[in-house]
Protein backbone atom coordinates (compact mmCIF):
# COMPACT_ATOMS: atom_id res chain seq x y z
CA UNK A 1 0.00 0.00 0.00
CA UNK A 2 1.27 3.59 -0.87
CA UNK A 3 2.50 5.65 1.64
CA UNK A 4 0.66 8.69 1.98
CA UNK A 5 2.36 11.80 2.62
CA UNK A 6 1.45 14.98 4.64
CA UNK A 7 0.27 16.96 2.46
CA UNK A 8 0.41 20.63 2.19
CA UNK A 9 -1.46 21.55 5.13
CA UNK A 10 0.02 18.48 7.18
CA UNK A 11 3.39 19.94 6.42
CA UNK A 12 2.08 23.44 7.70
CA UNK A 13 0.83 22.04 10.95
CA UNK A 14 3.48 20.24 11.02
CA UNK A 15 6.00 23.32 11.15
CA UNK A 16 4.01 25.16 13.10
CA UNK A 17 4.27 22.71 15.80
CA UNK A 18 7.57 22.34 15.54
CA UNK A 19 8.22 26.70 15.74
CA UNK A 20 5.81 26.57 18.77
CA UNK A 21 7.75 23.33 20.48
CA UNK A 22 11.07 25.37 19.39
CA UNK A 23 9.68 28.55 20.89
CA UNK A 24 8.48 26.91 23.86
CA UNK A 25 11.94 25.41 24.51
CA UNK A 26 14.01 28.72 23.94
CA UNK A 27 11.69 30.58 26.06
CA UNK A 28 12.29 28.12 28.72
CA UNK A 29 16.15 28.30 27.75
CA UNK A 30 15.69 32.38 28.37
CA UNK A 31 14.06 31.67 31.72
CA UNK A 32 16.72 29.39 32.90
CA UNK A 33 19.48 32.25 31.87
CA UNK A 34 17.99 34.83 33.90
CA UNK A 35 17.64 33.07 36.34
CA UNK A 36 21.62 32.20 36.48
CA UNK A 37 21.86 35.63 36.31
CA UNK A 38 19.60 36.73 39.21
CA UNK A 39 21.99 33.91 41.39
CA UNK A 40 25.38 35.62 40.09
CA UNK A 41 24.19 39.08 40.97
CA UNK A 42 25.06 39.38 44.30
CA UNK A 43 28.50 38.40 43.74
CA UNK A 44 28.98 40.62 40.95
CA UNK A 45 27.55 43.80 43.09
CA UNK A 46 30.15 42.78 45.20
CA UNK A 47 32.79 42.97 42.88
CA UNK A 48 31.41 46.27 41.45
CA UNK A 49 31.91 47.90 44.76
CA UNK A 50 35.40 46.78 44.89
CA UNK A 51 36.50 48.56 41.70
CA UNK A 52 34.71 51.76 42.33
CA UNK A 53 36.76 51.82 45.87
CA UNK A 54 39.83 51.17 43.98
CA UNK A 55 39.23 54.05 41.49
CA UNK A 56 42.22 52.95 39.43
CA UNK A 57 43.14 55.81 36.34
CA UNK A 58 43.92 54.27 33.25
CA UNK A 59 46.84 51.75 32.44
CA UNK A 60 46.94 51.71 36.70
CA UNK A 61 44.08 49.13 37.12
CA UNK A 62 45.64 46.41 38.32
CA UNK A 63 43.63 45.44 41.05
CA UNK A 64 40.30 45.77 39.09
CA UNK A 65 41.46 43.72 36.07
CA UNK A 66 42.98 41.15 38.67
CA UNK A 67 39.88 40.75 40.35
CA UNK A 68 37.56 40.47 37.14
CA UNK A 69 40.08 37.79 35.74
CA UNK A 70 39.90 35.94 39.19
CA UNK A 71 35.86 35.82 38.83
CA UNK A 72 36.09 34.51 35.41
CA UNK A 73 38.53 31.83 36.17
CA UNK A 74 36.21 30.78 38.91
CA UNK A 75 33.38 30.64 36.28
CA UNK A 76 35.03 28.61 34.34
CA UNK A 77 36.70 30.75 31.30
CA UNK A 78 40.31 30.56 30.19
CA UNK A 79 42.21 33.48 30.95
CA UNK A 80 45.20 34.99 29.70
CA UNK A 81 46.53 38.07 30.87
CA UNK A 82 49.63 40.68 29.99
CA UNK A 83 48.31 40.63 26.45
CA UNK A 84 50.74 42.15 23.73
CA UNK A 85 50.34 45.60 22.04
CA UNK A 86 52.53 47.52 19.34
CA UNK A 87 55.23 48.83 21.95
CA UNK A 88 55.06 52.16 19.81
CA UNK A 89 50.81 52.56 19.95
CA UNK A 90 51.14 52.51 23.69
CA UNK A 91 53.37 53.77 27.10
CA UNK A 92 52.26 52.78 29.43
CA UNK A 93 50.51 49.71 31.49
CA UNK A 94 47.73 48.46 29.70
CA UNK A 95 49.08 45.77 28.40
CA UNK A 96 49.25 44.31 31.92
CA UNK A 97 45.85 45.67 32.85
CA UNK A 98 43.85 44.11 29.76
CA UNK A 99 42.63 40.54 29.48
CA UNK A 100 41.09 38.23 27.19
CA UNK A 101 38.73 35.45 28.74
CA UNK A 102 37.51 32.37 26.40
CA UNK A 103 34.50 29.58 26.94
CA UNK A 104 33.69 27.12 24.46
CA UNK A 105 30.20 25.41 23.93
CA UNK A 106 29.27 22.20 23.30
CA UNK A 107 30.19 22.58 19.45
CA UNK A 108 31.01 25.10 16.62
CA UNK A 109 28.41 27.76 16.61
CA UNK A 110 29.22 31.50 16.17
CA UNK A 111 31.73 33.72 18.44
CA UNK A 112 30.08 36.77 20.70
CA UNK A 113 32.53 38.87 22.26
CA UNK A 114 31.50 41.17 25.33
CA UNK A 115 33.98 44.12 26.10
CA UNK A 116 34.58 45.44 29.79
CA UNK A 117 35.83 48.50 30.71
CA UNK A 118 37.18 49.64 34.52
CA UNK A 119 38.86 52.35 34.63
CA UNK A 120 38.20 55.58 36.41
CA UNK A 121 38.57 59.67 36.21
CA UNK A 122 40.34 62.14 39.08
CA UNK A 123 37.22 62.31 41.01
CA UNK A 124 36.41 57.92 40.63
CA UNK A 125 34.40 56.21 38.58
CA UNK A 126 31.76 59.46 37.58
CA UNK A 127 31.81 57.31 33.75
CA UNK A 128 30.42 54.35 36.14
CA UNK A 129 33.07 52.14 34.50
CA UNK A 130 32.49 49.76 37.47
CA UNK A 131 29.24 48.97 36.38
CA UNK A 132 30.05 48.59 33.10
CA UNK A 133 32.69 46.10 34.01
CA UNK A 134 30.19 44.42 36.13
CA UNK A 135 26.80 44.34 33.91
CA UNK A 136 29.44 42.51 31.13
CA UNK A 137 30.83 40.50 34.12
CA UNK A 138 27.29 39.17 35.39
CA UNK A 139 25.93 39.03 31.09
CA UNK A 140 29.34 36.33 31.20
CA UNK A 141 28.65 34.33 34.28
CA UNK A 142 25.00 33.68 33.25
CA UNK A 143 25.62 32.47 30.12
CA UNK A 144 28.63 30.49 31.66
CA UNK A 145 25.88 28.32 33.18
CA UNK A 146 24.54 27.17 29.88
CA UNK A 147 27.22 27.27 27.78
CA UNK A 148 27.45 23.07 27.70
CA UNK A 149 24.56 23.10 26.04
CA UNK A 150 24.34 26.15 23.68
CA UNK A 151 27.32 25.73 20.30
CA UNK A 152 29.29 28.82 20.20
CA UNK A 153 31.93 30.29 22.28
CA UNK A 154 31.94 33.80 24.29
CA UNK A 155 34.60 35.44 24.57
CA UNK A 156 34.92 38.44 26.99
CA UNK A 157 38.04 41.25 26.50
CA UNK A 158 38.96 43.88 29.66
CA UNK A 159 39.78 46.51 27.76
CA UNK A 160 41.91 49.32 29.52
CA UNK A 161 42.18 53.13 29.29
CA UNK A 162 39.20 53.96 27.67
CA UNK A 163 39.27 57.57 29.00
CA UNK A 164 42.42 58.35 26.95
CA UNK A 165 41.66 56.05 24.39
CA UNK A 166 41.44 59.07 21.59
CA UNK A 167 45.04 59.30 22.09
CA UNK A 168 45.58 55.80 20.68
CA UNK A 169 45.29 53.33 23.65
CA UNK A 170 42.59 50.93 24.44
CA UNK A 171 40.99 49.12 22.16
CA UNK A 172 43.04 50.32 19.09
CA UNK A 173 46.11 48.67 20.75
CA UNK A 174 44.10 45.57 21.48
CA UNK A 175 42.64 45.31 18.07
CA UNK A 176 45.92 46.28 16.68
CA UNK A 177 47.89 43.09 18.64
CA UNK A 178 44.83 40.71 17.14
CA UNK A 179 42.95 39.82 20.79
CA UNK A 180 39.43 40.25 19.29
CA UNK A 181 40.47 37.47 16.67
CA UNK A 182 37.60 35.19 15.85
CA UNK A 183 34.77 37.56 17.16
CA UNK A 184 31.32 37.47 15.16
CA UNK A 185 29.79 39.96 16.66
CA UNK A 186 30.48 42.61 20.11
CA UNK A 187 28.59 44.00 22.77
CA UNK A 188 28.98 46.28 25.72
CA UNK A 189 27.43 48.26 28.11
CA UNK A 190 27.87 51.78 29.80
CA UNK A 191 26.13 53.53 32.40
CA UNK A 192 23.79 56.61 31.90
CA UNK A 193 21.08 58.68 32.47
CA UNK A 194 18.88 57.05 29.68
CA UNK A 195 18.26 53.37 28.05
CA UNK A 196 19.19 53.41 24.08
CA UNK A 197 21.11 51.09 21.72
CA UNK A 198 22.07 53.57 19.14
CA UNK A 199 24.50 55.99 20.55
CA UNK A 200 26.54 58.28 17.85
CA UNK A 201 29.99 57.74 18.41
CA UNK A 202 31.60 60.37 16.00
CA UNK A 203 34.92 59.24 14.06
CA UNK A 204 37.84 61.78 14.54
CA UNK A 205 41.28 62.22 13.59
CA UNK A 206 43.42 65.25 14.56
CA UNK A 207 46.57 66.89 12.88
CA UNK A 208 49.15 69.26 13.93
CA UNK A 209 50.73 71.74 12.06
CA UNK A 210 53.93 73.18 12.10
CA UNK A 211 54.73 76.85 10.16
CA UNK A 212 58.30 77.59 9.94
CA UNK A 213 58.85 81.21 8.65
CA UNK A 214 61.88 83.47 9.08
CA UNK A 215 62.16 86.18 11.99
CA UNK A 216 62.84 89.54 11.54
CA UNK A 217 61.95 93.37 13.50
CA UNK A 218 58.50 93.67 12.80
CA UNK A 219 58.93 97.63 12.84
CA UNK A 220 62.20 97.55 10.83
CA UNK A 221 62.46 94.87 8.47
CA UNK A 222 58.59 93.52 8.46
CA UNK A 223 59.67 92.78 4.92
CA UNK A 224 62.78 90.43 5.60
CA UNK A 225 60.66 88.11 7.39
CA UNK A 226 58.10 85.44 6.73
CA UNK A 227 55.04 85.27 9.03
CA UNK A 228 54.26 81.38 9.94
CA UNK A 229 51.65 83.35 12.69
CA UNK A 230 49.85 84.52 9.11
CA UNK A 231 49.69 81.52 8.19
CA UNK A 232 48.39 79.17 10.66
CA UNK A 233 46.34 81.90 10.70
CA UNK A 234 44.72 81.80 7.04
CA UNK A 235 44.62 77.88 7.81
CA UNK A 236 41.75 78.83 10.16
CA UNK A 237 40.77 81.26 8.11
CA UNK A 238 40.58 78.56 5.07
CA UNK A 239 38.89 76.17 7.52
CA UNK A 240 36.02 79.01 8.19
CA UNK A 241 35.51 79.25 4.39
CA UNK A 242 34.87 75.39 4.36
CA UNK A 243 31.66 74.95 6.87
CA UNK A 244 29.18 76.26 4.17
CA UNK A 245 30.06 73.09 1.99
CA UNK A 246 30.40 70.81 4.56
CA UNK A 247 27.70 68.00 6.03
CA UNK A 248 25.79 69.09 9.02
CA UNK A 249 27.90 66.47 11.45
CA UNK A 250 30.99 67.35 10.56
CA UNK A 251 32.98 69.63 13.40
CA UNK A 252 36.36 70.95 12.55
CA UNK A 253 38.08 72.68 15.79
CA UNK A 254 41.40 74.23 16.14
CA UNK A 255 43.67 75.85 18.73
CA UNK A 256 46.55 77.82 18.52
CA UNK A 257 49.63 75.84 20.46
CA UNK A 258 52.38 78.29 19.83
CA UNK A 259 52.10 81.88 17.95
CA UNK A 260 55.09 83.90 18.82
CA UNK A 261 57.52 85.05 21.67
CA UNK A 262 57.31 88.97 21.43
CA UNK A 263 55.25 91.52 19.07
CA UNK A 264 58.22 93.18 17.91
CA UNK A 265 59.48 90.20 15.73
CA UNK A 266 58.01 88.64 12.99
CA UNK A 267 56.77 85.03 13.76
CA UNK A 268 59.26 82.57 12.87
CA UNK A 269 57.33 79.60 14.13
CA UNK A 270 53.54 78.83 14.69
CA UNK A 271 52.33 75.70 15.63
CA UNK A 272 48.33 74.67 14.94
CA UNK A 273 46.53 71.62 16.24
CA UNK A 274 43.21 70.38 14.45
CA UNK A 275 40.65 67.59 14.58
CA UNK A 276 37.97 66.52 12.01
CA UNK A 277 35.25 64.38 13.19
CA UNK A 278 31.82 62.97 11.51
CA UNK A 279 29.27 60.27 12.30
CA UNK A 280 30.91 58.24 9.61
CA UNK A 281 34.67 57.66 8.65
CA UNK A 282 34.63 58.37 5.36
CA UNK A 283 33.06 61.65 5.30
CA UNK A 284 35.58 62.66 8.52
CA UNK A 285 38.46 61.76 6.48
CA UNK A 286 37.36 63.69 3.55
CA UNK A 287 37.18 67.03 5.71
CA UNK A 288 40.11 66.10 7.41
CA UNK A 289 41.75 65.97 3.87
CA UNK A 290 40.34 69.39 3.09
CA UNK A 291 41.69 70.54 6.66
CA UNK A 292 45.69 69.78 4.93
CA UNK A 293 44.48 71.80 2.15
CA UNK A 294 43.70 74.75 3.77
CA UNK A 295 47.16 74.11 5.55
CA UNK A 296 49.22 73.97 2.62
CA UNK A 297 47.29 77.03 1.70
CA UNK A 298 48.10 79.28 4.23
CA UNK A 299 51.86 78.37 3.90
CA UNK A 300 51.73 78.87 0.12
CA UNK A 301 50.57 82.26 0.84
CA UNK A 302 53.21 83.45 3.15
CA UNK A 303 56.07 81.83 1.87
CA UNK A 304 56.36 79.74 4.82
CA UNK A 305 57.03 76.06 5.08
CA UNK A 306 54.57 73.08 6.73
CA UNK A 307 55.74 70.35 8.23
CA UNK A 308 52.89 68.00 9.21
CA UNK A 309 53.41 64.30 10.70
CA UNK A 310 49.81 62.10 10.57
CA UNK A 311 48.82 60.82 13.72
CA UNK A 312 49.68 57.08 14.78
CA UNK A 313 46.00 56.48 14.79
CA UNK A 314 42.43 57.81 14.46
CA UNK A 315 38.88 57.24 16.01
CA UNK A 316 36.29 55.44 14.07
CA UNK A 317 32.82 55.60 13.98
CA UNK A 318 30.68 52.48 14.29
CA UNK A 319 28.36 50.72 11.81
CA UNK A 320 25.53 50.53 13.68
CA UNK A 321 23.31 47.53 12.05
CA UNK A 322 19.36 47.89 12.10
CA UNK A 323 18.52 43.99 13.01
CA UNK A 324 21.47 43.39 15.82
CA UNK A 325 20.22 47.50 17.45
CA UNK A 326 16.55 46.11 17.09
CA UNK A 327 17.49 42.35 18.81
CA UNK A 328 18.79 44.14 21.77
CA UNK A 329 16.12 46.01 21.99
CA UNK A 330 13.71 43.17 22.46
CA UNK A 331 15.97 41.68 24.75
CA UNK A 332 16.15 45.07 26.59
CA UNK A 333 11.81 45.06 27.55
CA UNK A 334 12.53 41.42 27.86
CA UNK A 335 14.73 42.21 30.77
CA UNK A 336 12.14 44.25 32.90
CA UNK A 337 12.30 47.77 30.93
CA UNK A 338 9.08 49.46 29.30
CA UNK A 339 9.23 50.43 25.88
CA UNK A 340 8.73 54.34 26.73
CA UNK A 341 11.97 54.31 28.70
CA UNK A 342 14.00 53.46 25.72
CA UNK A 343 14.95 57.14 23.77
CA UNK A 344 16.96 57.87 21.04
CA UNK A 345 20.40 59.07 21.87
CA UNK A 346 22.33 62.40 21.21
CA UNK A 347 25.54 62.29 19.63
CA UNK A 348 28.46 62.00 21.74
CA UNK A 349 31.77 62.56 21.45
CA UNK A 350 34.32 59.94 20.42
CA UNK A 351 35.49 56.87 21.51
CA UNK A 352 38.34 54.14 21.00
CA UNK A 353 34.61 51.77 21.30
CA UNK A 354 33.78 53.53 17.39
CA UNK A 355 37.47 51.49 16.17
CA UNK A 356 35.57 48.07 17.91
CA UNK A 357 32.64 48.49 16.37
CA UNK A 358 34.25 49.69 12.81
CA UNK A 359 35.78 46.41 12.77
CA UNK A 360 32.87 44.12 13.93
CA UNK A 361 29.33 44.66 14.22
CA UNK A 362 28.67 45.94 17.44
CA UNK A 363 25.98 47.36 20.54
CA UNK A 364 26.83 49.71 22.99
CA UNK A 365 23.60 49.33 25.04
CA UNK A 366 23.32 52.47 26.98
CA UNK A 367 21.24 51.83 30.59
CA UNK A 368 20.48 54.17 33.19
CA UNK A 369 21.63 54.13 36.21
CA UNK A 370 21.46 57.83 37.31
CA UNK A 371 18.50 60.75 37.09
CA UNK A 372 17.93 62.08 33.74
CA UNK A 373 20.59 65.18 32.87
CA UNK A 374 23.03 63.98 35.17
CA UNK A 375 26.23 64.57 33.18
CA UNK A 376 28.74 61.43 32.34
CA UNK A 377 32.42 62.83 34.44
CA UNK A 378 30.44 64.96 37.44
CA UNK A 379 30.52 64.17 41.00
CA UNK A 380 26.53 63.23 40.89
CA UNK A 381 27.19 60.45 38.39
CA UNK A 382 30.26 58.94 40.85
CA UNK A 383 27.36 59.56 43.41
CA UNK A 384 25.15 57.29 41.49
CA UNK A 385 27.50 54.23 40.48
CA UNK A 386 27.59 53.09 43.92
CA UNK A 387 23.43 53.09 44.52
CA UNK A 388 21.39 50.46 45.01
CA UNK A 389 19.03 51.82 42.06
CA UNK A 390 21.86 51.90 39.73
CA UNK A 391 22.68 47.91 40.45
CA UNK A 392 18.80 47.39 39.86
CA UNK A 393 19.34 48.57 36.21
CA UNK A 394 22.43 47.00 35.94
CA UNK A 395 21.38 43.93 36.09
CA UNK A 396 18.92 44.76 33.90
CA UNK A 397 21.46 45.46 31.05
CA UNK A 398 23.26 42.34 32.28
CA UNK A 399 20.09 40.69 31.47
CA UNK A 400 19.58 42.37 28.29
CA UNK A 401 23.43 41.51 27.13
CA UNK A 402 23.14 38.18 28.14
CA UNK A 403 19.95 37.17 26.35
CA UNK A 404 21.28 38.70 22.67
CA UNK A 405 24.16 37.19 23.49
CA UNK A 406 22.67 33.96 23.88
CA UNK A 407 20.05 34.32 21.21
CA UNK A 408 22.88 35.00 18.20
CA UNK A 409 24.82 31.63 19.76
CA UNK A 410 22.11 29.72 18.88
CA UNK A 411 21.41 31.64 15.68
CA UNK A 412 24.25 31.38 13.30
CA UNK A 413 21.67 32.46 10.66
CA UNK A 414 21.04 35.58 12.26
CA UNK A 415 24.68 36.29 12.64
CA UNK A 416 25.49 35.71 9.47
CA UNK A 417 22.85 38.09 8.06
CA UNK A 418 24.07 40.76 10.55
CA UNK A 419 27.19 40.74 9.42
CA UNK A 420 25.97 40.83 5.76
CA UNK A 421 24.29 44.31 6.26
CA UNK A 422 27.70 45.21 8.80
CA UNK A 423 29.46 44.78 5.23
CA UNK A 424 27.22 46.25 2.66
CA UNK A 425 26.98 49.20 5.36
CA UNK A 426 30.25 49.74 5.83
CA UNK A 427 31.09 49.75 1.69
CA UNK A 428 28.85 52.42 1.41
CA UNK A 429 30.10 54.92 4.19
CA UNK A 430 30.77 58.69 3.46
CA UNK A 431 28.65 57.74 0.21
């Protein structure tokens, strides 16, 4: 007798069941990871408190990155420590203050890296980088419970410095000396006075000028000497001329560093200092192109000569991809926050974080931990990093980390179409 087969309705039903039964099962999965995360929590509050007492600067924290590597050993992840950099990217200590931590699943499945950051300002930790060590901490010791059972691997970097990362520490050096090899995809936290996934990190490179012109009495002999005063000063000028024709993000700002000794004497030597940034690379490095211009420029003018070195390294701005910003923003309500606390974000400033997540798709989830208007750097932020309230909502973003995290492990579809739109976005930048 012939076998008769489902049909296409039976076939329907059929996969319908089977989304429900898988639903069912990753729901109960979700459940179970909270719920590691909810026993870790008090232990990780612990720890929090511990780094914003130590209120290590950056390249100094060497008790807070000891500590966090201790926790993760006890969770179970391999950790290596006194990672290498380019000796000539950084002085200093971070390279014994940064850390890479590994778990494996039970298979190959895609890689999510989670970034922590723990280092603090003159007055403490008013950036709340002790929570933001912590919420990542927590996100990797829930999911450390579960990883037998889920394919993938996390992978969880301390990265150092962040404060002074625009001057080329950080996470340039650590993406530089390869220790985010193998990510898929990167996510981190940092404390605020708002919830939002799609902070504007702008990208930024700055240049310094040096005029070299020929002294001589200005009262006298004006015309014996060259100016190099004049012109750093029609570089500015040149740089005014430019806003009209430039995109509404851009900022170009300059500063005078050295414009004479005495009025009497024409200028021999004028030093400028600029810096370009927009809320995408290529159109930052286009104006900061056009900045040089207007450099040259002013030293064609006056007959002076420019010497100008570029800088070791710049600040990128991230691709921020639709479908990961939107996951984590699921995973945020999921994770005990309404949908009306969740606002769009101002742009910022810029960060060594843009380079991150220039290279790999990436979320900074933004939580808040303080009153709305309290400034990132002031006393009242500090204040707020070591409140109850503000570990409340940390664990929250722990939560929220932790779920997209676990969600893209056992998604390698998902990643892989993130990652497609990471690429097509990033070919198209400054376009």
């Amino acid at each position: 007798m012939k076998r008769k087969g489902y049909g296409i309705w039976g076939r329907t039903l059929l996969a319908l069941i089977l989304a429900v039964m898988w639903v069912a099962s990753a729901s109960a999965d979700d459940k179970a990871l909270l719920a590691a995360i909810d026993d870790q929590a008090a232990n990780c509050k612990i720890v929090s408190q511990k780094i914003f007492d130590f209120k290590e600067k950056g390249q100094q924290e060497f008790k807070s990155s000891q500590l966090l590597m201790e926790e993760l050993r006890k969770l179970g992840f391999k950790v290596t420590g006194d990672l290498k950099v380019p000796d000539d990217l950084v002085k200093g200590g971070i390279a014994k203050t940064a850390f890479r931590a590994e778990m494996s699943g039970k298979g190959p499945g895609p890689t999510v890296t989670i970034m922590l950051e723990y280092d603090a300002l003159a007055n403490g930790h008013s950036c709340g980088h002790n929570l933001l060590a912590t919420s990542g901490l927590l996100a990797a010791a829930g999911l450390s419970k579960l990883m037998k059972e889920t394919p993938g691997r996390v992978i969880v970097v301390g990265t150092p410095d962040e404060e002074r990362g625009s001057l080329g520490g950080g996470k340039i050096a650590l993406l530089e000396g390869n220790h985010f090899e193998g990510t898929d995809v990167v996510l981190i936290t940092h404390p605020g006075d708002l919830w939002s996934v799609d902070k504007e990190l702008l990208a930024m490179k700055r240049a310094t000028f040096i005029f070299k012109g020929k002294a001589s009495h200005a009262a006298a002999a004006p015309h014996k000497g060259v100016n190099a005063l004049r012109a750093a000063i029609l570089t500015f000028n040149g740089v005014d001329m430019l806003r009209e024709h430039l995109r509404q993000d851009v900022r170009i700002h300059g500063i005078i560093k050295k414009g004479g000794e005495a009025v009497n004497v024409v200028v021999p030597l004028a030093e400028a200092e600029f810096a370009a940034r927009a809320l995408d690379t290529g159109t930052m490095l286009d104006a900061y192109e056009k900045v040089i211009n207007c450099a040259k420029a002013g030293a064609l003018v006056t007959g002076a000569t420019m010497e100008y070195k570029p800088p070791r390294t710049a600040l990128l701005a991230p691709i921020m991809v639709p479908e990961y910003l939107s996951l984590m923003v699921k995973n945020i309500k999921a994770a005990g926050v309404s949908e009306d606390e969740i606002r769009k974000s101002d742009p910022m400033g810029s960060s060594d974080l843009g380079n991150v997540g220039h290279a790999y798709p990436t979320v900074n989830l933004m939580f808040k931990m303080a009153p709305k208007g309290t400034a990132l750097h002031s006393d009242a932020m500090r204040e707020a990093a070591a409140t109850d309230q503000a570990w409340t909502e940390t664990v929250k973003a722990a939560k929220a980390v932790a779920l997209t995290a676990y969600q893209l492990l056992n998604d390698p579809a998902k990643v892989k179409s993130i990652q497609n739109t990471f690429k097509e976005m990033k070919a198209k930048e400054g376009k």
